[in-house]
Protein backbone atom coordinates (compact mmCIF):
# COMPACT_ATOMS: atom_id res chain seq x y z
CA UNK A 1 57.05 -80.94 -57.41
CA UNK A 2 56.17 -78.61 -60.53
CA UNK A 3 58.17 -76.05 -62.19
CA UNK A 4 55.34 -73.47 -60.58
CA UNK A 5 56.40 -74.35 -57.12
CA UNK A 6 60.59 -74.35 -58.06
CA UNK A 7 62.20 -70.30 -57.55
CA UNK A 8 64.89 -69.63 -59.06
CA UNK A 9 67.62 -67.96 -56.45
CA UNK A 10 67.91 -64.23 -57.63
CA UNK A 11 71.68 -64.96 -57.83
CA UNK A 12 71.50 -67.13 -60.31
CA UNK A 13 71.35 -64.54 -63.43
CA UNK A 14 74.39 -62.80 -61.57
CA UNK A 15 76.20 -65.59 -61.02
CA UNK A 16 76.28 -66.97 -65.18
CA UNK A 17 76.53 -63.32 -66.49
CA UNK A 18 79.36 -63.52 -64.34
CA UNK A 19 80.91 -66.49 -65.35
CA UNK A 20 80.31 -65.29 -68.94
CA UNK A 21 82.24 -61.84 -68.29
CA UNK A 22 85.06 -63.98 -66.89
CA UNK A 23 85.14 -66.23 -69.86
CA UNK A 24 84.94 -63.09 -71.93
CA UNK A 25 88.10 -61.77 -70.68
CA UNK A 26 90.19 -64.86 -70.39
CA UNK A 27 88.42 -67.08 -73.17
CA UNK A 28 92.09 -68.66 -72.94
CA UNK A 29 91.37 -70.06 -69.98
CA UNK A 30 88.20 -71.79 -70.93
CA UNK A 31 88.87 -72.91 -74.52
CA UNK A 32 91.88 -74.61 -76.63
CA UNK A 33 92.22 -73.25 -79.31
CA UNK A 34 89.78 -70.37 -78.91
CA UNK A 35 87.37 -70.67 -81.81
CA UNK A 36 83.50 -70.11 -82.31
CA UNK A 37 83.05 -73.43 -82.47
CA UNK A 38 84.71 -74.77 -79.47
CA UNK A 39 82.54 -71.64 -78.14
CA UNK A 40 79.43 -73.15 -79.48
CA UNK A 41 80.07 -76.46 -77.92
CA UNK A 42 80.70 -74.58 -74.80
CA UNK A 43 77.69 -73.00 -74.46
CA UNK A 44 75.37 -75.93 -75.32
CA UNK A 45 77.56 -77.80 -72.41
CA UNK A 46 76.57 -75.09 -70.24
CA UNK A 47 72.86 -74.76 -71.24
CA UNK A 48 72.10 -78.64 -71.03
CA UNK A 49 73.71 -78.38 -67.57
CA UNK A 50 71.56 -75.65 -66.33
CA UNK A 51 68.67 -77.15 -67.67
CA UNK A 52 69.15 -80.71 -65.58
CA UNK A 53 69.72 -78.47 -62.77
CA UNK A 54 67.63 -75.57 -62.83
CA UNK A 55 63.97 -77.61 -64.15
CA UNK A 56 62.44 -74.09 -64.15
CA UNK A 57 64.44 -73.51 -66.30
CA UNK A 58 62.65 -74.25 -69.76
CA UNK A 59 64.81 -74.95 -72.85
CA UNK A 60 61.92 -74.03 -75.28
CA UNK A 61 61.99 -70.30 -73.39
CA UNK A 62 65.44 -70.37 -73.94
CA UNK A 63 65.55 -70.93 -77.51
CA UNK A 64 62.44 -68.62 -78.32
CA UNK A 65 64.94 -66.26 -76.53
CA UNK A 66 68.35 -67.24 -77.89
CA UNK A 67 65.87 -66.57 -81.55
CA UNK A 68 65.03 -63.36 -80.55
CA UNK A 69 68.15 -62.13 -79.25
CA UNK A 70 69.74 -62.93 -82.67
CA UNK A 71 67.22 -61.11 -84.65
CA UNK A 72 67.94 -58.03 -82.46
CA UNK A 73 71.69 -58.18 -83.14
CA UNK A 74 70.91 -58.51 -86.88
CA UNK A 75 71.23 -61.84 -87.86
CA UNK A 76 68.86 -64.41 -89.40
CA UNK A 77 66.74 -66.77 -87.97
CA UNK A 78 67.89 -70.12 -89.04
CA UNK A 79 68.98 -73.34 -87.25
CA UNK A 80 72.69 -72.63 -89.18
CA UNK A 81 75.35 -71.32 -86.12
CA UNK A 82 75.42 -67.82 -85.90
CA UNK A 83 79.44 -67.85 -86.32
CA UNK A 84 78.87 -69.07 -89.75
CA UNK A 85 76.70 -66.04 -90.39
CA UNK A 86 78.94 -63.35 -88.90
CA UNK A 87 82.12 -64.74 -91.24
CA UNK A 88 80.29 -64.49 -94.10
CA UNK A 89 79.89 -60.32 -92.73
CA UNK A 90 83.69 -60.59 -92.61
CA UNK A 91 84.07 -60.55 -88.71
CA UNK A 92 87.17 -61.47 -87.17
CA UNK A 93 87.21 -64.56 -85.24
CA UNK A 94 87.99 -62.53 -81.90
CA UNK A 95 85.13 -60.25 -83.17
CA UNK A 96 82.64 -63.38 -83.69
CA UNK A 97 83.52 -65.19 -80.16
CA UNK A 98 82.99 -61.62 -78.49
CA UNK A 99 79.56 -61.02 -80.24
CA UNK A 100 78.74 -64.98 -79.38
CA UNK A 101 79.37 -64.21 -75.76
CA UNK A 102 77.26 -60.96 -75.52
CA UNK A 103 74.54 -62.70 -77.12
CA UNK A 104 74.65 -65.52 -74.62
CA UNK A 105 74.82 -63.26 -71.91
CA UNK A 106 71.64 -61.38 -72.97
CA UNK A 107 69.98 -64.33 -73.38
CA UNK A 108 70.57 -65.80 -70.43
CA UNK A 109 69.25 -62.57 -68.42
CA UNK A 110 66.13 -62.88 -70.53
CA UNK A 111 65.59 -66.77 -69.94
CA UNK A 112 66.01 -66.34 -66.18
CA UNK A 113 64.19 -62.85 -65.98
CA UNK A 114 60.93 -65.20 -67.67
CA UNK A 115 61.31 -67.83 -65.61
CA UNK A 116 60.56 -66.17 -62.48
């Protein structure tokens, strides 16, 4: 079977922006202790997962996207973690693991919505 003959079920974007809003509010829940980089290990859990299995889903897409995304919310380019970026701009930690989930979110809308 080839990734032009897989859909992707329209839920799908729902159902992880979802799941992100939830761990937005209760990051507690999901993370011990809550920092950006248990947050970064978190979310390359999650996209490795949905990449085995979702194989539409293509992880070069994704990080042209995640790349993008970043730019648009003002921060370089570079392979370095974006948390390491946004304490040098003096964010709070609660400030940096909020911006790290919106940017996921966003990203993930734009993978899926270029996928179809």
């Amino acid at each position: 079977m080839t990734n032009e003959s897989l859909k992707i079920d329209p839920s799908l974007e729902e159902r992880i922006v979802g799941d992100l809003q939830i761990l937005k509010k209760r990051t507690n829940l999901f993370l011990q202790p809550v920092t950006p980089e248990n947050l970064q290990t978190y979310f390359n859990g999650l996209t490795r997962g949905l990449m085995l299995a979702f194989p539409i889903l293509d992880f070069d897409k994704y990080v042209d996207v995640y790349r993008k995304v970043r730019r648009d919310h003002g921060f370089e380019d570079t392979a370095r973690a974006v948390f390491k970026e946004m304490r040098e701009k003096d964010l709070s930690e609660e400030s940096i693991v909020g911006t790290m989930i919106e940017i996921e979110m966003e990203v993930w809308k734009l993978v899926i919505c270029y996928s179809d």
